[in-house]
C-alpha atoms as a PDB file:
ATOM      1  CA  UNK A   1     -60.907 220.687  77.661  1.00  0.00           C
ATOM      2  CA  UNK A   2     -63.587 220.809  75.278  1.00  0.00           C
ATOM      3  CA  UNK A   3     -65.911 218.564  76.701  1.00  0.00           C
ATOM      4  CA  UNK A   4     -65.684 220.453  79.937  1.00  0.00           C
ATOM      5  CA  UNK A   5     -66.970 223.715  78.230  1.00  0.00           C
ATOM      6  CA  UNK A   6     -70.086 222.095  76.463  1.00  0.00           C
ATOM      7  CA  UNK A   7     -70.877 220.960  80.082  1.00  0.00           C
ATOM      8  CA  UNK A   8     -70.831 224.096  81.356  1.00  0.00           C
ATOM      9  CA  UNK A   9     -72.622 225.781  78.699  1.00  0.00           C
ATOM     10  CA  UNK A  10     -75.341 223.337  79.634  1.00  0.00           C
ATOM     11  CA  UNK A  11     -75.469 224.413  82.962  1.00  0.00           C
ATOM     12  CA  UNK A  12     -75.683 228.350  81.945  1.00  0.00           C
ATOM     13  CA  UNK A  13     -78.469 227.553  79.272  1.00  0.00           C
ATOM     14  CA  UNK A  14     -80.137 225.197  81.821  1.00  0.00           C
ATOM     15  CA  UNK A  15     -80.515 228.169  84.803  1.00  0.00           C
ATOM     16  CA  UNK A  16     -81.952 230.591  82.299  1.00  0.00           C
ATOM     17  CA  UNK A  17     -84.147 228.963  81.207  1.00  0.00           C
ATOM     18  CA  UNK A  18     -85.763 227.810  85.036  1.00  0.00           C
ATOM     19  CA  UNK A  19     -84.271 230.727  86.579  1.00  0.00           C
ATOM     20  CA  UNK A  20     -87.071 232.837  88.794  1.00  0.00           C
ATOM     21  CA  UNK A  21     -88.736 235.277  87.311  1.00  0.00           C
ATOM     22  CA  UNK A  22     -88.221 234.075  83.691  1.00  0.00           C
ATOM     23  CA  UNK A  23     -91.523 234.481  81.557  1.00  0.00           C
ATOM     24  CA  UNK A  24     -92.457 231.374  79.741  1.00  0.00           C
ATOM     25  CA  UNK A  25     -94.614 231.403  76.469  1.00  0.00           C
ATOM     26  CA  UNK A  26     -98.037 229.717  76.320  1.00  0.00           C
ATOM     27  CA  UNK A  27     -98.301 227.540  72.921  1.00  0.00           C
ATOM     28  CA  UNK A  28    -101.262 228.483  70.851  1.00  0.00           C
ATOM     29  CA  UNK A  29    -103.682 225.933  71.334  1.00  0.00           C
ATOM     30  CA  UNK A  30    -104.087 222.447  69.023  1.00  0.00           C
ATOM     31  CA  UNK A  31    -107.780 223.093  68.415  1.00  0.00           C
ATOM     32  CA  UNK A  32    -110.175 225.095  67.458  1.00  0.00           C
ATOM     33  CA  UNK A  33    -111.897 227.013  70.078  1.00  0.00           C
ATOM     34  CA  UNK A  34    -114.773 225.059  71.770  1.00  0.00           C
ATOM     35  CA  UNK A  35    -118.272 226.992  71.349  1.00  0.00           C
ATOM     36  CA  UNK A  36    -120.494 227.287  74.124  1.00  0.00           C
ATOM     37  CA  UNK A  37    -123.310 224.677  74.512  1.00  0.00           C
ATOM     38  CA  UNK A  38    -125.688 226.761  76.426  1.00  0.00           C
ATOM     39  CA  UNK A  39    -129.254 225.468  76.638  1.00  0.00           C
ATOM     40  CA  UNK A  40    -131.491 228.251  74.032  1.00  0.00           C
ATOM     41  CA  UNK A  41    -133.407 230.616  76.114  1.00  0.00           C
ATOM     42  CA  UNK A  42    -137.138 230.606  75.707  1.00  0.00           C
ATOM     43  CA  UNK A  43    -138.425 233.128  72.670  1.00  0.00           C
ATOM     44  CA  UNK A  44    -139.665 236.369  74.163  1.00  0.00           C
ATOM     45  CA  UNK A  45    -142.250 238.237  72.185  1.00  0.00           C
ATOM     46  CA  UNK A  46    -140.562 241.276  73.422  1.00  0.00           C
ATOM     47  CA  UNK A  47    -144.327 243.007  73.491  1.00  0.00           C
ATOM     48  CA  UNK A  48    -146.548 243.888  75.796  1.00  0.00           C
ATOM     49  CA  UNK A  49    -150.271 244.937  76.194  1.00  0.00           C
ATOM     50  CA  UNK A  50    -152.846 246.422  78.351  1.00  0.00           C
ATOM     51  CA  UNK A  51    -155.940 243.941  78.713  1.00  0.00           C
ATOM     52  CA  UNK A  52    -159.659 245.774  78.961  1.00  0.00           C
ATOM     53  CA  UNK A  53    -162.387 243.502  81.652  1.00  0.00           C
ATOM     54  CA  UNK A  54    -164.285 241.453  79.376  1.00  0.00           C
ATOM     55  CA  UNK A  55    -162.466 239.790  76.934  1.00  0.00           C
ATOM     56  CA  UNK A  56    -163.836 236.368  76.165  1.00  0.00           C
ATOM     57  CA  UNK A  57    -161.364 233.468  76.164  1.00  0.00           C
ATOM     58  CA  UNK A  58    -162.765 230.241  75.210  1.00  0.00           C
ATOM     59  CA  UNK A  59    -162.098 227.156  77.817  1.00  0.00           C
ATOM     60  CA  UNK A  60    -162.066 223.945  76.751  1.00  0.00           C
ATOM     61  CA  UNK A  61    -163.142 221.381  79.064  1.00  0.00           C
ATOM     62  CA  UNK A  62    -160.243 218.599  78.865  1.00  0.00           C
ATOM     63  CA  UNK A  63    -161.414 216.095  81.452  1.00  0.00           C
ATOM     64  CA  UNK A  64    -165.294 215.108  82.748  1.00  0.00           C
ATOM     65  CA  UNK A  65    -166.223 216.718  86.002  1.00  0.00           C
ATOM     66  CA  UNK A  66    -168.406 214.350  87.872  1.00  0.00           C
ATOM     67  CA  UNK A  67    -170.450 214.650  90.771  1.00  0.00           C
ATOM     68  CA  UNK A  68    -172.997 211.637  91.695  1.00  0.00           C
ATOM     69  CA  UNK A  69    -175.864 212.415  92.500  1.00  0.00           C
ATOM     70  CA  UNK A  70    -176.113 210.539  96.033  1.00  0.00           C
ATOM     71  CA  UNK A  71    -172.722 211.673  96.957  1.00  0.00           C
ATOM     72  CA  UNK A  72    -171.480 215.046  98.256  1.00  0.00           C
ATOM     73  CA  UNK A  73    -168.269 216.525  99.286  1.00  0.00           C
ATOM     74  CA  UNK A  74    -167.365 219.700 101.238  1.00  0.00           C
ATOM     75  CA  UNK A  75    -163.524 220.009  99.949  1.00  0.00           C
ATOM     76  CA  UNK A  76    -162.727 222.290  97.155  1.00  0.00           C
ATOM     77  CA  UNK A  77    -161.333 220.631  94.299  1.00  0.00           C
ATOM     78  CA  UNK A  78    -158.676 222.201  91.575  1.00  0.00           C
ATOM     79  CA  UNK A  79    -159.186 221.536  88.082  1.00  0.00           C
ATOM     80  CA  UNK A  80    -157.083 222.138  84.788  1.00  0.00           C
ATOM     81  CA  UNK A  81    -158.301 222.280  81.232  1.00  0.00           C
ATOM     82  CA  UNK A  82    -157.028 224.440  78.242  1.00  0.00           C
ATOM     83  CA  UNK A  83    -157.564 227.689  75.877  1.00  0.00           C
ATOM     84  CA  UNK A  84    -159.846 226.373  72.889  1.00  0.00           C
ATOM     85  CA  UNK A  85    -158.687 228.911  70.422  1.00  0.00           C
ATOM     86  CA  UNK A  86    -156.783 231.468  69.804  1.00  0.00           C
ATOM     87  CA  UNK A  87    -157.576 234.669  71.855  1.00  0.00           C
ATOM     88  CA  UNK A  88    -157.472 237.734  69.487  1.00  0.00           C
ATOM     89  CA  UNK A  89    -157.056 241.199  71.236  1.00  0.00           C
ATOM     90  CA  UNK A  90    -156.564 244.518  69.074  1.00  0.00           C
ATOM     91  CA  UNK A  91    -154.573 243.384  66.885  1.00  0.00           C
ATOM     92  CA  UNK A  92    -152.892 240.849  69.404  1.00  0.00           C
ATOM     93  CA  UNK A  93    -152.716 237.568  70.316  1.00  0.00           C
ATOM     94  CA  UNK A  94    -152.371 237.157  74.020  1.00  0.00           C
ATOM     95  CA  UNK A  95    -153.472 233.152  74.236  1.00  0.00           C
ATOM     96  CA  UNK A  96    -153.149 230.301  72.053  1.00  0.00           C
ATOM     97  CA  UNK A  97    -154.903 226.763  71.808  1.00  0.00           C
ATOM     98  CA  UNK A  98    -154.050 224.248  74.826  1.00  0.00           C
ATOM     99  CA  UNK A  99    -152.443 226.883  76.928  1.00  0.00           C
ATOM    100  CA  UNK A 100    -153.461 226.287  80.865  1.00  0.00           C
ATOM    101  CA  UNK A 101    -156.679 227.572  81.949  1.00  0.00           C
ATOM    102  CA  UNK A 102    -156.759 226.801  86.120  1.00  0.00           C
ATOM    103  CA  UNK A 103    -160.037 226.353  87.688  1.00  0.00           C
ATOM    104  CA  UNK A 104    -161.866 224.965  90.458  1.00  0.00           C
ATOM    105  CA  UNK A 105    -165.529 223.442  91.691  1.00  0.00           C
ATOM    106  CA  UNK A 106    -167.488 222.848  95.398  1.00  0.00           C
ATOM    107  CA  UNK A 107    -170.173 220.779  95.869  1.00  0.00           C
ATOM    108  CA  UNK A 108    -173.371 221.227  98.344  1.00  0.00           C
ATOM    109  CA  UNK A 109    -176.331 219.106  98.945  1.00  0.00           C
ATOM    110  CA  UNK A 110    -179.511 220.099  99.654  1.00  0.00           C
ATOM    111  CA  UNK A 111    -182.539 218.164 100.864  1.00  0.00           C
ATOM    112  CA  UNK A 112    -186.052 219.175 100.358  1.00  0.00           C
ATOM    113  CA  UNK A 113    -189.288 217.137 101.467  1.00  0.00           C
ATOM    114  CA  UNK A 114    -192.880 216.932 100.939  1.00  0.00           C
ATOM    115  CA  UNK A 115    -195.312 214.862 101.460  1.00  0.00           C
ATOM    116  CA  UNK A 116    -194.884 211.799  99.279  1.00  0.00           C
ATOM    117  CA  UNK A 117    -191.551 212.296  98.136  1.00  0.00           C
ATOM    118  CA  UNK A 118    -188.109 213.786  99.304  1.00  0.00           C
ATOM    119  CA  UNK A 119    -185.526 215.779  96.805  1.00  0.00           C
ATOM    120  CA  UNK A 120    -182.142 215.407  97.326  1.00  0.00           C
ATOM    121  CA  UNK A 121    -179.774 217.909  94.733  1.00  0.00           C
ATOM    122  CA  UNK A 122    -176.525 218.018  94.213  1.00  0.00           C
ATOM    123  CA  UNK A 123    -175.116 221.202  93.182  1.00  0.00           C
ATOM    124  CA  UNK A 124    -171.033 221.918  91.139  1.00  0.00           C
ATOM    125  CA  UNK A 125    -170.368 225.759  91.358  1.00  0.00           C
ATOM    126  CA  UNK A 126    -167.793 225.238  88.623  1.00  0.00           C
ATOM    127  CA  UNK A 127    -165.153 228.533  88.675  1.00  0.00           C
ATOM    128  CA  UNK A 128    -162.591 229.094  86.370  1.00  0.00           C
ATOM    129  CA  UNK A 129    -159.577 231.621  87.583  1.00  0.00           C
ATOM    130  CA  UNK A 130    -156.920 232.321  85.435  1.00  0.00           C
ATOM    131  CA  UNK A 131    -154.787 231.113  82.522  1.00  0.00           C
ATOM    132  CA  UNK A 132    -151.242 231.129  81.682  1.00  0.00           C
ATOM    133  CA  UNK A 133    -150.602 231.948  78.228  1.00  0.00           C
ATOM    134  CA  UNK A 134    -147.656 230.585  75.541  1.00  0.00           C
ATOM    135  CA  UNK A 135    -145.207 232.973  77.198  1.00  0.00           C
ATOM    136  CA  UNK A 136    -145.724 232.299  81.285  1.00  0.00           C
ATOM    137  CA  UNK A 137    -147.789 235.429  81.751  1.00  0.00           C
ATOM    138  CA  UNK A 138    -150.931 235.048  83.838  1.00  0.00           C
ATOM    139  CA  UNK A 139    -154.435 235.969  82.764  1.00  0.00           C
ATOM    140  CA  UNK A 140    -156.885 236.138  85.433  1.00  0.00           C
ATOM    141  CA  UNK A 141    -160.288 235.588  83.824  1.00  0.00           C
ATOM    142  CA  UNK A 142    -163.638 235.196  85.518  1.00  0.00           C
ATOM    143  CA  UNK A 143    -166.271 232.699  84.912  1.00  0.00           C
ATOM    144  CA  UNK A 144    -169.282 230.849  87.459  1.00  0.00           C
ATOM    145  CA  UNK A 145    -171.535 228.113  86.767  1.00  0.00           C
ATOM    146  CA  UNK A 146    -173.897 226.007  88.711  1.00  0.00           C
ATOM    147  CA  UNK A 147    -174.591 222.018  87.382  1.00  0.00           C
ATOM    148  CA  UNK A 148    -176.873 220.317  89.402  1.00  0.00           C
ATOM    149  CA  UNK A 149    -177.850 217.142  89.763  1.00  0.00           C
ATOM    150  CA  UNK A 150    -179.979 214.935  92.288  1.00  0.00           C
ATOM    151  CA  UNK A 151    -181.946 211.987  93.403  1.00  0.00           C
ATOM    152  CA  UNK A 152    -186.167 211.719  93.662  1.00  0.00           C
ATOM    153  CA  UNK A 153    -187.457 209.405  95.495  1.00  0.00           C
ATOM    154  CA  UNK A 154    -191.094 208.477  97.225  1.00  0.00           C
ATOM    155  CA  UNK A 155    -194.365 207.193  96.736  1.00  0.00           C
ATOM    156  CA  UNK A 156    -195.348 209.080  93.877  1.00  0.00           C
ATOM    157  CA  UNK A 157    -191.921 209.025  92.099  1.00  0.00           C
ATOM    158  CA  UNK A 158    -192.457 205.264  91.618  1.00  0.00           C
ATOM    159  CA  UNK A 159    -189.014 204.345  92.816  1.00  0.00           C
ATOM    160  CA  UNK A 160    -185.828 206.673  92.887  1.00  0.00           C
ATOM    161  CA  UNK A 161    -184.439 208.429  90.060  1.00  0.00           C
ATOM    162  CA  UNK A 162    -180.903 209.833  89.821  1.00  0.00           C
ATOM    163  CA  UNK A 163    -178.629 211.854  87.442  1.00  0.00           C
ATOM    164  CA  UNK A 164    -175.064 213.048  88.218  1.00  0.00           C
ATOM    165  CA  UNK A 165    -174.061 216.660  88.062  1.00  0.00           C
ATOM    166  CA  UNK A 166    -171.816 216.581  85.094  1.00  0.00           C
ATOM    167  CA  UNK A 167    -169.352 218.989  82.992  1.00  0.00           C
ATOM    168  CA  UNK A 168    -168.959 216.839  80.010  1.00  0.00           C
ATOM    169  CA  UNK A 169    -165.107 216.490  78.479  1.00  0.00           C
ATOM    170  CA  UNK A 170    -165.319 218.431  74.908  1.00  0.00           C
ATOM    171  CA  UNK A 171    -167.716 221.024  76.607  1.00  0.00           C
ATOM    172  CA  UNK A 172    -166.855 224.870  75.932  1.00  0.00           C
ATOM    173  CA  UNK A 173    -166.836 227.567  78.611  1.00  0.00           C
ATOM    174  CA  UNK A 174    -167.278 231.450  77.541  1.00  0.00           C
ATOM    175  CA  UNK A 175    -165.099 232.890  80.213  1.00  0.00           C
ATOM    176  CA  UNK A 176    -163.567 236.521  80.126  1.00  0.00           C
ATOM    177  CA  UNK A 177    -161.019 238.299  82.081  1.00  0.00           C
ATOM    178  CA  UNK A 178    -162.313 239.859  84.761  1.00  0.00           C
ATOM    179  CA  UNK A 179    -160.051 242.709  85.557  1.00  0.00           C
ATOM    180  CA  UNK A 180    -157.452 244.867  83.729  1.00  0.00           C
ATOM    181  CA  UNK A 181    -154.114 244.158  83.327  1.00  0.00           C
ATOM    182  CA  UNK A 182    -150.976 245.764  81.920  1.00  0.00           C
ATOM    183  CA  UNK A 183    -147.832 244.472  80.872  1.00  0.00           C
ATOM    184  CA  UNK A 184    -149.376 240.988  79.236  1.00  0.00           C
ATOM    185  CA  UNK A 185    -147.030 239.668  76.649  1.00  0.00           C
ATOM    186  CA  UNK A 186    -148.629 239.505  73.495  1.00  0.00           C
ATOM    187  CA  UNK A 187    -147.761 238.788  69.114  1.00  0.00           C
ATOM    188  CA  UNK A 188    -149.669 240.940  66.385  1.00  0.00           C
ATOM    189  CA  UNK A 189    -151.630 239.317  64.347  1.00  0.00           C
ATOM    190  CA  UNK A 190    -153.765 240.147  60.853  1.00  0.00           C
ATOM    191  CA  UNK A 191    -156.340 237.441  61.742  1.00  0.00           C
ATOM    192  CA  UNK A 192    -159.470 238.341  63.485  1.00  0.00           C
ATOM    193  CA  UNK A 193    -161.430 235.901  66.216  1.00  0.00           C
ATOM    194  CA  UNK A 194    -163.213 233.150  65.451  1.00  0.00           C
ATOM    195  CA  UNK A 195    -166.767 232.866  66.655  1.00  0.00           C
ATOM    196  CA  UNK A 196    -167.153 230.664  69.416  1.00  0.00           C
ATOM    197  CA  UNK A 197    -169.200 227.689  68.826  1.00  0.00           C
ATOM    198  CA  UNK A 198    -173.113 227.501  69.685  1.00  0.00           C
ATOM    199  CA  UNK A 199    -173.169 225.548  72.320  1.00  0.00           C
ATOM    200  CA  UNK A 200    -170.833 227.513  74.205  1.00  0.00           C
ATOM    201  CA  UNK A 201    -171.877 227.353  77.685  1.00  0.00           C
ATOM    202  CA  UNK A 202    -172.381 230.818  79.513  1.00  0.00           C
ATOM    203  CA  UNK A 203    -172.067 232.066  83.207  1.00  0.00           C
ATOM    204  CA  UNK A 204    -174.517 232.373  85.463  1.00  0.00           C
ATOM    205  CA  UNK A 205    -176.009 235.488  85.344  1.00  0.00           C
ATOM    206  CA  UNK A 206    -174.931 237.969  87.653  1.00  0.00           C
ATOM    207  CA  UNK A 207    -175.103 241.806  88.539  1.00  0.00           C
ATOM    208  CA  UNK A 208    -172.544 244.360  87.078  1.00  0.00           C
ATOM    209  CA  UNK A 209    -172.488 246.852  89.067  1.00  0.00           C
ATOM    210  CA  UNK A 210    -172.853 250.482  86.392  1.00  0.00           C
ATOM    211  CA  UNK A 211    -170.462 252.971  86.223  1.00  0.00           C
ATOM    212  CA  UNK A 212    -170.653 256.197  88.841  1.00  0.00           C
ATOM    213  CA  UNK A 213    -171.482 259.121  87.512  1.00  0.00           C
ATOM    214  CA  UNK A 214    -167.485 260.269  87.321  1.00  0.00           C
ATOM    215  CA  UNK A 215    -166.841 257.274  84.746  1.00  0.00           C
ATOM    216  CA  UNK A 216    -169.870 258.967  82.574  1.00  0.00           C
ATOM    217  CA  UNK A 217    -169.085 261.286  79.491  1.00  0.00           C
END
């Protein structure tokens, strides 16, 4: 008799416990909690200026642009160098040594002859177009420069002489932005600019249009 009531005190235990709609407890977990592993965001300066036209940003020419002198080509070819120092604004910095400065050159030939000799140049028009600063935001800065280079030959030359067209690697190029801009992210600074070294090499010249008589106080 007794064994026959433990069994069925098994069986009444056993249905309550996997009976439907019975709520079952979820153990506390064994561990500690895991912590996310998230890749860190890129810093964000969190400020951001207006740019004036004009301000000069330094280029530094990171690889030799070469154009022989008895060659020519028509296609337009991209180049890439990088900031030279750091670009002081009002207080700001809004570029930083080795950031991207994008660029690019053409090439022309031209032919002239005379009597005893003939002139063959080749010209670079070397532009530079914009940078991208430490934080992703794009500059757009202006700057245009002709090399040339060329081959003389004939009677009077005694034989032909030839020099390449050449932007030399370690070369600095005065560029400036050439429009404003808002919105460019930026970090104060106490320091002031540097001066930019004196062989910096300068833009062609070319014509600024003055300011209509509305822009005048």
């Amino acid at each position: 008799m007794r064994k026959r009531f433990a069994l069925g005190t098994a069986l009444l235990v056993g249905t309550c416990l996997f009976a439907p709609g019975a709520h079952a407890q979820t153990a506390p977990p064994a561990g500690p909690a895991v912590q996310s592993t998230a890749a860190p965001q890129p810093a964000d300066t969190g400020t951001t200026i207006a740019l004036d036209r004009g301000i000069v940003v330094p280029i530094l020419v990171t690889k030799e642009v070469r154009v022989g002198a008895t060659g020519a080509s028509q296609e337009e070819h991209k180049v890439k160098f990088a900031v030279d120092q750091p670009v002081i604004y009002e207080g700001y910095v809004i570029a930083k040594p080795g950031d991207l400065a994008e660029g690019h050159y053409d090439t022309q030939t031209n032919q002239t002859k005379r009597q005893f000799s003939t002139e063959v140049s080749e010209e670079v028009d070397l532009y530079l177009d914009d940078i991208v600063n430490f934080c992703g935001d794009t500059v757009y800065v202006g700057f245009e420069r002709t090399f040339v280079g060329g081959v003389r030959s004939g009677f009077l030359s005694f034989g032909v002489h030839a020099h390449d067209a050449v932007v030399e690697k370690g070369d600095v190029l005065e560029a400036s932005t050439d429009r404003a801009q808002r919105h460019v992210c930026a970090e104060p600074t106490t320091e002031t600019a540097k001066p930019l070294p004196k062989n910096v090499i300068l833009p062609d010249a070319q014509l600024t249009p003055s300011p209509g008589p509305e822009s005048r106080p």
